[in-house]
PDB file of N, CA and C in Angstrom:
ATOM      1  N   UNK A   1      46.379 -44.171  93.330  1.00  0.00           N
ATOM      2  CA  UNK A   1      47.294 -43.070  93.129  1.00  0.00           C
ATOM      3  C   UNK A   1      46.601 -41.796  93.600  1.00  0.00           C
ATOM      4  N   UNK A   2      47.255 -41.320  94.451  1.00  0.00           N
ATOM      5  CA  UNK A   2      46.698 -39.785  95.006  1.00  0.00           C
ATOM      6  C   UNK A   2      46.692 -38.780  93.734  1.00  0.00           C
ATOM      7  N   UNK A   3      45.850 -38.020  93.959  1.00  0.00           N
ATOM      8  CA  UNK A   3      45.696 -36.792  92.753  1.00  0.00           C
ATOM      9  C   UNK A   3      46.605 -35.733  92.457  1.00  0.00           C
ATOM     10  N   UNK A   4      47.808 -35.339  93.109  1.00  0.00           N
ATOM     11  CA  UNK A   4      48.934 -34.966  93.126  1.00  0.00           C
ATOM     12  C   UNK A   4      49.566 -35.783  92.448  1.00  0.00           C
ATOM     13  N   UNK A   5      50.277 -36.791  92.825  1.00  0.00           N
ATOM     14  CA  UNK A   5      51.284 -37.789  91.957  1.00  0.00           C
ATOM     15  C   UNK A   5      50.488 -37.827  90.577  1.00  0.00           C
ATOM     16  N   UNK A   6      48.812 -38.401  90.387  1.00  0.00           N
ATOM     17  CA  UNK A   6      48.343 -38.416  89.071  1.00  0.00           C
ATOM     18  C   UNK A   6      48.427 -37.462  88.240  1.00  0.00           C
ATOM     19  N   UNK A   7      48.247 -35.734  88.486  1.00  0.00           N
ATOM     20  CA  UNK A   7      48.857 -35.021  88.020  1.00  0.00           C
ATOM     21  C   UNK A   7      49.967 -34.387  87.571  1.00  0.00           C
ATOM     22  N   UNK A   8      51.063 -34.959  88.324  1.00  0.00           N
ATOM     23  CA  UNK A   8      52.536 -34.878  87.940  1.00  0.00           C
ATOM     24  C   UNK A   8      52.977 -35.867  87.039  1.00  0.00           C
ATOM     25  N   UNK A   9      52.023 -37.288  86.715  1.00  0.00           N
ATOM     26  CA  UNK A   9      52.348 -38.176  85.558  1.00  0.00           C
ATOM     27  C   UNK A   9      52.164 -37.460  84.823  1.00  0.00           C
ATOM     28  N   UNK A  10      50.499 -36.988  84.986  1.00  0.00           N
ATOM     29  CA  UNK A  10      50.101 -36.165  82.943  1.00  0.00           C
ATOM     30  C   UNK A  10      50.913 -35.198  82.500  1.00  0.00           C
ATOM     31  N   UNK A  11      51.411 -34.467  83.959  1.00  0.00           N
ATOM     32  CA  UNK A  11      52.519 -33.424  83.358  1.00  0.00           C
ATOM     33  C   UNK A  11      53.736 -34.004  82.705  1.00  0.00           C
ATOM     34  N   UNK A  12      53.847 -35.151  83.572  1.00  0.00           N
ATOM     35  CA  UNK A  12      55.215 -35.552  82.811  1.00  0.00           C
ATOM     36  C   UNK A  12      54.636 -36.155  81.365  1.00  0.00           C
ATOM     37  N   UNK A  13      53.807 -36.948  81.505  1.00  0.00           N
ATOM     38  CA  UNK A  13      53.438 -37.261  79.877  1.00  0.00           C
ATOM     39  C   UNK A  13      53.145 -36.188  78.822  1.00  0.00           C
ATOM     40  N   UNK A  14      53.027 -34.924  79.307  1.00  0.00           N
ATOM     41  CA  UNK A  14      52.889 -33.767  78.208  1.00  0.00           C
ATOM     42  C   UNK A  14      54.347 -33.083  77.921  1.00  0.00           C
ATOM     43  N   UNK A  15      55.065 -33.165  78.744  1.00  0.00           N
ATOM     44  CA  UNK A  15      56.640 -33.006  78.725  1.00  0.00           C
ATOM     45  C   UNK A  15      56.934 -33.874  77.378  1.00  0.00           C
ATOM     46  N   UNK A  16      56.967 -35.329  77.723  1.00  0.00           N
ATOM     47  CA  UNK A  16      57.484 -36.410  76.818  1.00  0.00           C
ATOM     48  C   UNK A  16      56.853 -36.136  75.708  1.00  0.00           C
ATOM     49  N   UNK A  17      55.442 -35.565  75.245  1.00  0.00           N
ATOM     50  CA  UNK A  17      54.820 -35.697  73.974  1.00  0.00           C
ATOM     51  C   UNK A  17      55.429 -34.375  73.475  1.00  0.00           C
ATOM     52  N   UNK A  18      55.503 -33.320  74.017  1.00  0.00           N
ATOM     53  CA  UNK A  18      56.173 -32.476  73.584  1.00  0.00           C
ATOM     54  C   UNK A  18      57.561 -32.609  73.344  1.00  0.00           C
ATOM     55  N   UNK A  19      58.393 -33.363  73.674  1.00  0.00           N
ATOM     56  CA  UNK A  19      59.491 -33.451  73.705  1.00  0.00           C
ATOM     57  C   UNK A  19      59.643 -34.689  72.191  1.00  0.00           C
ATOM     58  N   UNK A  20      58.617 -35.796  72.117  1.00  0.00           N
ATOM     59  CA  UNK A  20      58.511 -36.680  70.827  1.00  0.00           C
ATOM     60  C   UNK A  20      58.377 -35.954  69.813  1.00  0.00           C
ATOM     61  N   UNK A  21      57.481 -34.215  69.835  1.00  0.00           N
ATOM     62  CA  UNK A  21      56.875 -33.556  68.822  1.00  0.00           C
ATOM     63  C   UNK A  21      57.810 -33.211  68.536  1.00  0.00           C
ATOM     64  N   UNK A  22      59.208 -32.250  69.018  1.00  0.00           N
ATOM     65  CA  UNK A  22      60.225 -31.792  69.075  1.00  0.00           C
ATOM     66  C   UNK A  22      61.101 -32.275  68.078  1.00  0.00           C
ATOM     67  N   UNK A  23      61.425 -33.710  67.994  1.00  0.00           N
ATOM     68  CA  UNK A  23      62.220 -35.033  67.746  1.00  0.00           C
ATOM     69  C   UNK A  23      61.676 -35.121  66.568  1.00  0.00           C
ATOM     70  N   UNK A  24      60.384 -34.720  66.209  1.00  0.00           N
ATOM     71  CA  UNK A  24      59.460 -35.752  64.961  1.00  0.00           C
ATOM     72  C   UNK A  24      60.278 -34.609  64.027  1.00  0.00           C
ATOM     73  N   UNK A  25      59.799 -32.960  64.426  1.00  0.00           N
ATOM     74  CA  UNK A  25      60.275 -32.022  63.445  1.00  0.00           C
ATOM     75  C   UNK A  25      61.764 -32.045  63.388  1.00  0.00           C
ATOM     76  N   UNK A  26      62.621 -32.102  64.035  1.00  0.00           N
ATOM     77  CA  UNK A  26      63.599 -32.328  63.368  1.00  0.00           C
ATOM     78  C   UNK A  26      64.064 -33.425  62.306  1.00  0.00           C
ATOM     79  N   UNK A  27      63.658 -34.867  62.515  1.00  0.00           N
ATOM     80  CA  UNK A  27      63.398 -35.515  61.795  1.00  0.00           C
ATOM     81  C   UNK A  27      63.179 -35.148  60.292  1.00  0.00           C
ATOM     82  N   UNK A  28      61.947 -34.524  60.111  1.00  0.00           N
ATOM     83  CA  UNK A  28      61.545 -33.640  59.209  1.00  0.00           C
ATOM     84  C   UNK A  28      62.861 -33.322  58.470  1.00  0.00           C
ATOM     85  N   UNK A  29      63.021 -32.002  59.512  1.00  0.00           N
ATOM     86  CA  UNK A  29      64.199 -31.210  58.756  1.00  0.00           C
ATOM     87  C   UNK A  29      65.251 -31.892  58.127  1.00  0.00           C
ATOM     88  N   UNK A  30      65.618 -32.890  58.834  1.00  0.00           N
ATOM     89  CA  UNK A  30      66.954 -33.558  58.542  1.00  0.00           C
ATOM     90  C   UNK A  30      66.555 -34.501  56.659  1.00  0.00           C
ATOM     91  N   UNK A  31      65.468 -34.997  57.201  1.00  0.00           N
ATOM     92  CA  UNK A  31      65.039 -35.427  55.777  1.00  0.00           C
ATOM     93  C   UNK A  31      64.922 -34.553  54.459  1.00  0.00           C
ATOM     94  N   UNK A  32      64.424 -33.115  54.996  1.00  0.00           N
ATOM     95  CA  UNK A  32      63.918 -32.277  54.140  1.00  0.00           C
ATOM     96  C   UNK A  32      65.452 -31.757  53.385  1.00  0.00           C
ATOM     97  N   UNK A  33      66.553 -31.832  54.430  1.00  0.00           N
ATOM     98  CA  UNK A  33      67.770 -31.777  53.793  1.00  0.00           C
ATOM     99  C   UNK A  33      68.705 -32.836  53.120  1.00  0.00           C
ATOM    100  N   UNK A  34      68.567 -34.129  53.091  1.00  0.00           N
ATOM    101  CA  UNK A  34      68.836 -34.992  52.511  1.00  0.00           C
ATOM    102  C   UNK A  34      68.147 -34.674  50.820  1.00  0.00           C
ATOM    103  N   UNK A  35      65.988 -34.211  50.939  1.00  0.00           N
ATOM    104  CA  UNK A  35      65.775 -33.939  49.754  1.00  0.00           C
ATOM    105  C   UNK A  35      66.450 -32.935  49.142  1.00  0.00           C
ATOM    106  N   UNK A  36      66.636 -32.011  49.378  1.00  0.00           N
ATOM    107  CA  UNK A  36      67.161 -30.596  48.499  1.00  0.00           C
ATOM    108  C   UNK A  36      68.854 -31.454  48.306  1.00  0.00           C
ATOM    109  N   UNK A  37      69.346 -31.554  49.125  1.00  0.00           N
ATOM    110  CA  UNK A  37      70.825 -32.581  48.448  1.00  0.00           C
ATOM    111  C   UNK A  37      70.929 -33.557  47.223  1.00  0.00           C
ATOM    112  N   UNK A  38      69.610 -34.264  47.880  1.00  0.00           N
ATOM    113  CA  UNK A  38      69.329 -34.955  46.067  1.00  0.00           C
ATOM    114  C   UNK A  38      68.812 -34.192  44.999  1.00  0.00           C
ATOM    115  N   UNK A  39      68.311 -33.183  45.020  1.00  0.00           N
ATOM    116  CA  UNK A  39      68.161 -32.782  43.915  1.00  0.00           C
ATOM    117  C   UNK A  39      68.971 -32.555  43.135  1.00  0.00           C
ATOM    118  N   UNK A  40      70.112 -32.073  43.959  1.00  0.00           N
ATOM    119  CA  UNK A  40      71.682 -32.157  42.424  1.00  0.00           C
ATOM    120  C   UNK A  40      71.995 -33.525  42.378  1.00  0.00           C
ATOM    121  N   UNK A  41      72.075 -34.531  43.010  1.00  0.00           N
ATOM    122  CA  UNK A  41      71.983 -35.718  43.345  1.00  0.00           C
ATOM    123  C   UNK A  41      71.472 -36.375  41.718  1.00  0.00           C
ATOM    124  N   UNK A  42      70.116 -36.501  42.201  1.00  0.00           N
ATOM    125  CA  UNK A  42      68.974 -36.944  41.417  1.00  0.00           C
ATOM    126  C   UNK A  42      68.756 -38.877  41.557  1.00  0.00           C
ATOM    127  N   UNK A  43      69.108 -39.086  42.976  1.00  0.00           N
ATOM    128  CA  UNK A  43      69.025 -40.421  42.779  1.00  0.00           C
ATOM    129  C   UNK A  43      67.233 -40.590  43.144  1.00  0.00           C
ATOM    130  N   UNK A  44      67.126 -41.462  42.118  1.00  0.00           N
ATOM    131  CA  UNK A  44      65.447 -41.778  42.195  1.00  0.00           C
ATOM    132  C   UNK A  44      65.536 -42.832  43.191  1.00  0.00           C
ATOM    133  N   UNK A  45      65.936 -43.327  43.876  1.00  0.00           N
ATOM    134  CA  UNK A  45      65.650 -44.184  45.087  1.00  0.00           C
ATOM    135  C   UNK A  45      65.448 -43.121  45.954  1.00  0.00           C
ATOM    136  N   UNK A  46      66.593 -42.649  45.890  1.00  0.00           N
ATOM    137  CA  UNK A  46      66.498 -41.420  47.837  1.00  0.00           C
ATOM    138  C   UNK A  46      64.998 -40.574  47.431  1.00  0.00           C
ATOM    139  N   UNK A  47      65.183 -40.350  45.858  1.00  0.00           N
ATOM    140  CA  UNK A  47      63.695 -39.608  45.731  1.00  0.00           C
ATOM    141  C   UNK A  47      62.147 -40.173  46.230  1.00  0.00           C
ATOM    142  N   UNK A  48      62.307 -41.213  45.400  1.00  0.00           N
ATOM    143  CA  UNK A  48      61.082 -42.048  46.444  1.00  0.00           C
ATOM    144  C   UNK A  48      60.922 -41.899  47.929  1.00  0.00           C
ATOM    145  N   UNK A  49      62.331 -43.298  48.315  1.00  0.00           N
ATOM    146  CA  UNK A  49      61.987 -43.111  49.659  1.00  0.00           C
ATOM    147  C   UNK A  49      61.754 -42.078  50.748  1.00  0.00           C
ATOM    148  N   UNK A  50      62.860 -40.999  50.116  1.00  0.00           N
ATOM    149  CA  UNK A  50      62.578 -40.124  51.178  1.00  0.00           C
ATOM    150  C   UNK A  50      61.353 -39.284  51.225  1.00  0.00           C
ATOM    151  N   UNK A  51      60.411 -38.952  50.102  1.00  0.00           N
ATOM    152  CA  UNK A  51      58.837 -38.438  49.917  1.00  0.00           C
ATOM    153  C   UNK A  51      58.379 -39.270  50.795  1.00  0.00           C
ATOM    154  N   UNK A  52      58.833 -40.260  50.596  1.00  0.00           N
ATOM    155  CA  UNK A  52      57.495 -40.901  50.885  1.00  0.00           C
ATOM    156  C   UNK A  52      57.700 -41.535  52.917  1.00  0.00           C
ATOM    157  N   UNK A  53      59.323 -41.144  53.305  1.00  0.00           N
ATOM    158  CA  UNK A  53      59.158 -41.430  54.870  1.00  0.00           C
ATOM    159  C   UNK A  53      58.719 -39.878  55.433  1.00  0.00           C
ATOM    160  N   UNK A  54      59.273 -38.894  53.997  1.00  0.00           N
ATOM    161  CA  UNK A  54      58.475 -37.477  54.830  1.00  0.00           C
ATOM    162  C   UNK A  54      57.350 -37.414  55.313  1.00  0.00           C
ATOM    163  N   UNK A  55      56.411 -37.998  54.595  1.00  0.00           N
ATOM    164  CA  UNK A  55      55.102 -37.962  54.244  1.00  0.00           C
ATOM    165  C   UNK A  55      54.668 -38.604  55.676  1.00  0.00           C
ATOM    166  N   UNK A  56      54.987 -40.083  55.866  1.00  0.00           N
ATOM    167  CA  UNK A  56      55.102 -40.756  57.775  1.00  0.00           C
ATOM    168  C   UNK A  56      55.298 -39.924  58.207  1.00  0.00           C
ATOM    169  N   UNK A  57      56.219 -39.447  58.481  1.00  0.00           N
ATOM    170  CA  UNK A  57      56.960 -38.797  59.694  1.00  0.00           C
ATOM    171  C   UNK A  57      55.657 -37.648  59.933  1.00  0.00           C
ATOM    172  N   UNK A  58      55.653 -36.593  58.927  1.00  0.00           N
ATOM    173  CA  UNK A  58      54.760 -35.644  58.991  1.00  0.00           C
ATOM    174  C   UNK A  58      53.397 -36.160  59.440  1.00  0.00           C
ATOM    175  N   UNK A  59      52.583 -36.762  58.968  1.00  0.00           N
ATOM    176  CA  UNK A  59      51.807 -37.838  59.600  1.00  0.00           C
ATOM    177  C   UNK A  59      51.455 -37.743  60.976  1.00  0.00           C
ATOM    178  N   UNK A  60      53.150 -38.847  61.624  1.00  0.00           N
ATOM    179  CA  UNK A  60      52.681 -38.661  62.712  1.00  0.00           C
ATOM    180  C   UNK A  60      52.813 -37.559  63.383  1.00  0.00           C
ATOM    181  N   UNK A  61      53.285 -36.455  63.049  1.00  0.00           N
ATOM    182  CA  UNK A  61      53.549 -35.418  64.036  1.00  0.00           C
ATOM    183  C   UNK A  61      52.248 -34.882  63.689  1.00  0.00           C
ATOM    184  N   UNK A  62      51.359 -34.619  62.762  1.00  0.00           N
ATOM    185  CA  UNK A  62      50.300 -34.265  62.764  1.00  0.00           C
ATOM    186  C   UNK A  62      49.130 -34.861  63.918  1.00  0.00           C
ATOM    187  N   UNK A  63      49.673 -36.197  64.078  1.00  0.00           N
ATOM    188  CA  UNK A  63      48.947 -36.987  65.556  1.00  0.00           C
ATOM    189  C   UNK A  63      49.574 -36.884  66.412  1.00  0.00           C
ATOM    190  N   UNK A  64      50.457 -36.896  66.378  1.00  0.00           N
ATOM    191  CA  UNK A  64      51.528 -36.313  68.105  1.00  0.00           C
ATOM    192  C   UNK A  64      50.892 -35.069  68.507  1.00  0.00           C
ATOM    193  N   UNK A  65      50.678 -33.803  67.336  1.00  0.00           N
ATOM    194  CA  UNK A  65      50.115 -32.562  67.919  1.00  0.00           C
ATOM    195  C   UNK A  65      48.729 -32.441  68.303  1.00  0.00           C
ATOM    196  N   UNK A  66      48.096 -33.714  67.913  1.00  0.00           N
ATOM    197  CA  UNK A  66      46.397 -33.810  68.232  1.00  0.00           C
ATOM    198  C   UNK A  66      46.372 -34.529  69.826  1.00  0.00           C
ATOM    199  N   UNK A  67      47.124 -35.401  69.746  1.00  0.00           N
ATOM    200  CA  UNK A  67      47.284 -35.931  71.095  1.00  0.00           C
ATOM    201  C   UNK A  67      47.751 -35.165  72.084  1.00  0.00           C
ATOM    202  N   UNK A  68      48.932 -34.227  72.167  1.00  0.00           N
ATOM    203  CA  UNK A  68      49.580 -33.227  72.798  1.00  0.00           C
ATOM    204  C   UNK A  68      48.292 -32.797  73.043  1.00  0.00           C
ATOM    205  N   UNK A  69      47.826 -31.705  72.421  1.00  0.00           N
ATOM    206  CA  UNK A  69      46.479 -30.655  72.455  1.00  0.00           C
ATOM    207  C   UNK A  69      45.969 -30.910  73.367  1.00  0.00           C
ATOM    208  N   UNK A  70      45.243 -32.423  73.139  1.00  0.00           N
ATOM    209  CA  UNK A  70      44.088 -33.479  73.699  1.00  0.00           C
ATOM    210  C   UNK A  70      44.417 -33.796  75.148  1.00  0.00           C
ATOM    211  N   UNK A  71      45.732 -33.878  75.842  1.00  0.00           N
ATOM    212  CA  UNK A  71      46.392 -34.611  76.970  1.00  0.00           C
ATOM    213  C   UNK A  71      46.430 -33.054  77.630  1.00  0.00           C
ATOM    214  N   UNK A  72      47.503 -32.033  76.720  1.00  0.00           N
ATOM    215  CA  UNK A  72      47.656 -30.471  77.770  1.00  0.00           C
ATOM    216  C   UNK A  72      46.206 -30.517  78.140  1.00  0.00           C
ATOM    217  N   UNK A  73      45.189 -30.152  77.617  1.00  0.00           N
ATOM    218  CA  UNK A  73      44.216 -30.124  78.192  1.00  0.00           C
ATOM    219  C   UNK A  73      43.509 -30.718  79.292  1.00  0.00           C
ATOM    220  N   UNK A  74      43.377 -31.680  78.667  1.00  0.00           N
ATOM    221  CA  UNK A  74      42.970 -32.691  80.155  1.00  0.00           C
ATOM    222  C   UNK A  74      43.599 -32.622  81.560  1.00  0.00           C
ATOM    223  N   UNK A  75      45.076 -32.453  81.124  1.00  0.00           N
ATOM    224  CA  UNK A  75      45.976 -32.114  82.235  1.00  0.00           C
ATOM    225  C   UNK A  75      45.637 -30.687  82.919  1.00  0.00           C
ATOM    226  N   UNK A  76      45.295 -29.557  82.112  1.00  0.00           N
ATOM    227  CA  UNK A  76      44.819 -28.556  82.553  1.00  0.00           C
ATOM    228  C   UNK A  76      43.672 -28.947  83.644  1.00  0.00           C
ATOM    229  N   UNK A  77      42.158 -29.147  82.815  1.00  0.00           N
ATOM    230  CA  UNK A  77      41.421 -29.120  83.291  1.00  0.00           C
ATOM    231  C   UNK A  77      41.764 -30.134  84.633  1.00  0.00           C
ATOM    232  N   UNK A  78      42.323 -31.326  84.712  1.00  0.00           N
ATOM    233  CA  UNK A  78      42.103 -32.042  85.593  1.00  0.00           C
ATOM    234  C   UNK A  78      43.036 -31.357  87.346  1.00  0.00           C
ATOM    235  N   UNK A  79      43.983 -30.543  86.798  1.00  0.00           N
ATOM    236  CA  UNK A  79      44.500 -29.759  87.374  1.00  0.00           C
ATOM    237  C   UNK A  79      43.925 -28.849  88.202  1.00  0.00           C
ATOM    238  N   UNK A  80      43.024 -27.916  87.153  1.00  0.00           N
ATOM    239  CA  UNK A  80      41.917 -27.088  87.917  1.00  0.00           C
ATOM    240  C   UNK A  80      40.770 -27.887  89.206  1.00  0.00           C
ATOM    241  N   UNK A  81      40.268 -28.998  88.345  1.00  0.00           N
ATOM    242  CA  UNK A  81      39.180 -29.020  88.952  1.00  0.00           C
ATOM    243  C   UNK A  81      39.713 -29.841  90.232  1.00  0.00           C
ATOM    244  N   UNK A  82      40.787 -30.557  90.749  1.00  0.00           N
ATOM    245  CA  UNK A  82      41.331 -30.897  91.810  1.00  0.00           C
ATOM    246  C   UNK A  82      42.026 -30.079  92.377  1.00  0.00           C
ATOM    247  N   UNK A  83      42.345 -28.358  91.939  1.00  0.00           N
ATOM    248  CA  UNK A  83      42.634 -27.746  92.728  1.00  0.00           C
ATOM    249  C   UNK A  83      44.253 -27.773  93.232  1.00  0.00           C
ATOM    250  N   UNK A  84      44.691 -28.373  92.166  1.00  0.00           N
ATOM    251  CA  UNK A  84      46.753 -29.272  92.192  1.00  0.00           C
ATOM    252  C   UNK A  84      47.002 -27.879  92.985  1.00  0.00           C
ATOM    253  N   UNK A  85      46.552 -26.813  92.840  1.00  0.00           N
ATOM    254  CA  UNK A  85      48.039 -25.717  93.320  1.00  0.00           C
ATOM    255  C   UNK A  85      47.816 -25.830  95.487  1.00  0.00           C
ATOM    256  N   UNK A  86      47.148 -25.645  95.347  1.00  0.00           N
ATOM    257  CA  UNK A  86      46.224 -25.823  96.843  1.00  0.00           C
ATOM    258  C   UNK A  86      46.873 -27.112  97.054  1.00  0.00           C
ATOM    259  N   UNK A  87      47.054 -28.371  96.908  1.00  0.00           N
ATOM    260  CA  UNK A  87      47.499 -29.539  97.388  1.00  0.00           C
ATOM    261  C   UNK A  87      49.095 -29.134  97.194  1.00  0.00           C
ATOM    262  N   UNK A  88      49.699 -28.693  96.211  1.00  0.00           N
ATOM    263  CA  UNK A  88      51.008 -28.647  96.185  1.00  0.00           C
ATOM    264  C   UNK A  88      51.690 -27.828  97.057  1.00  0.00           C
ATOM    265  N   UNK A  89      50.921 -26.629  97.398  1.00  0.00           N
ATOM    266  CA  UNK A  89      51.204 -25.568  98.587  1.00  0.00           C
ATOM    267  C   UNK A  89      51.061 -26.423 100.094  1.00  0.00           C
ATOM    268  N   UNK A  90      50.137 -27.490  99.976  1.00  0.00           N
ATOM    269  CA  UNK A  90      49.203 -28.258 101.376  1.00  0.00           C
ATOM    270  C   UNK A  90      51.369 -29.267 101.615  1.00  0.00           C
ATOM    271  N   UNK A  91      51.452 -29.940 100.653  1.00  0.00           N
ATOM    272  CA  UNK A  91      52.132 -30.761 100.946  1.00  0.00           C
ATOM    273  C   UNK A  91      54.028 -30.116 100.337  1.00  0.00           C
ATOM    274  N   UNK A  92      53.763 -29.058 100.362  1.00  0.00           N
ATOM    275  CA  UNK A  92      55.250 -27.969 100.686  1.00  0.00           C
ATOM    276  C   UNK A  92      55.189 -27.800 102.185  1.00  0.00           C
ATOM    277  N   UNK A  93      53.678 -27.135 102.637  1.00  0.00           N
ATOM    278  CA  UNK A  93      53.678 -27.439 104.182  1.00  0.00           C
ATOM    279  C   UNK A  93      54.164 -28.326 105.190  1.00  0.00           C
ATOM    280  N   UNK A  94      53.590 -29.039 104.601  1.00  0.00           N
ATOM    281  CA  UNK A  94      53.518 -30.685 105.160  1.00  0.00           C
ATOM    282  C   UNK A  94      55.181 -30.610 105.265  1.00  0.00           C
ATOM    283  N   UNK A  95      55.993 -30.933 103.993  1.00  0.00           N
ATOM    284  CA  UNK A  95      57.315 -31.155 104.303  1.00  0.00           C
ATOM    285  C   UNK A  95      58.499 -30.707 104.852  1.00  0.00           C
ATOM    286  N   UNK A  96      57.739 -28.935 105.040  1.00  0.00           N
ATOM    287  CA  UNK A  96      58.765 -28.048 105.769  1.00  0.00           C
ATOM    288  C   UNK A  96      58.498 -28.611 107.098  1.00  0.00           C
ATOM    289  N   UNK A  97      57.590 -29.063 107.530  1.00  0.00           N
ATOM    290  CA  UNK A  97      56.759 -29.487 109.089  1.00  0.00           C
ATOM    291  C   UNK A  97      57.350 -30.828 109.362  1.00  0.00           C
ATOM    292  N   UNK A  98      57.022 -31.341 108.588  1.00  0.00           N
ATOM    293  CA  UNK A  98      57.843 -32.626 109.079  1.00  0.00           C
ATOM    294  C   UNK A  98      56.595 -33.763 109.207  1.00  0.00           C
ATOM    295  N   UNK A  99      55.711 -33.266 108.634  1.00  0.00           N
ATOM    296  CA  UNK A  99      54.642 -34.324 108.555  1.00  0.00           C
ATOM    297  C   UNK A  99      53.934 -35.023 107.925  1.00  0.00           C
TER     298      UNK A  99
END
């Protein structure tokens, strides 16, 4: 895989993790409103379960945002040190040219 295309995966994979992180917090929310509903409620099942899928969910978004961090970066740096803007300008050339 050329270093252009490899860099446009990680970008796209930091898109998607950001976009899972996105998904996780709403999640959240939606749960967090099911809890405050039960509280006039008071069903001790939804009470359990739902603490306790908050608690997952939050979880993983706490590792979704370590991984995000961990990947933007890499994607950064790997960006820099191959110089992506210089190849992406090289092969805009290239395609206005015809070559």
């Amino acid at each position: 895989m050329d270093t252009l295309k490899k860099f446009e995966l990680m970008e796209k994979i930091v898109r998607e993790l950001n976009d899972l992180q996105h998904s996780q917090q709403a999640i959240i929310q939606k749960i967090g409103k099911i809890e405050v509903d039960n509280i006039e409620l008071g069903d001790k099942r939804l009470d359990q379960d739902l603490s306790d899928m908050h608690q997952r969910v939050a979880d993983n978004l706490d590792t979704i945002g370590a991984i995000l961090g961990y990947f933007a970066d890499k994607t950064q740096n790997f960006g820099d040190k191959n110089n992506v803007d210089a190849l992406k300008e090289q092969q805009a050339i290239n395609n206005a040219t015809g070559q």
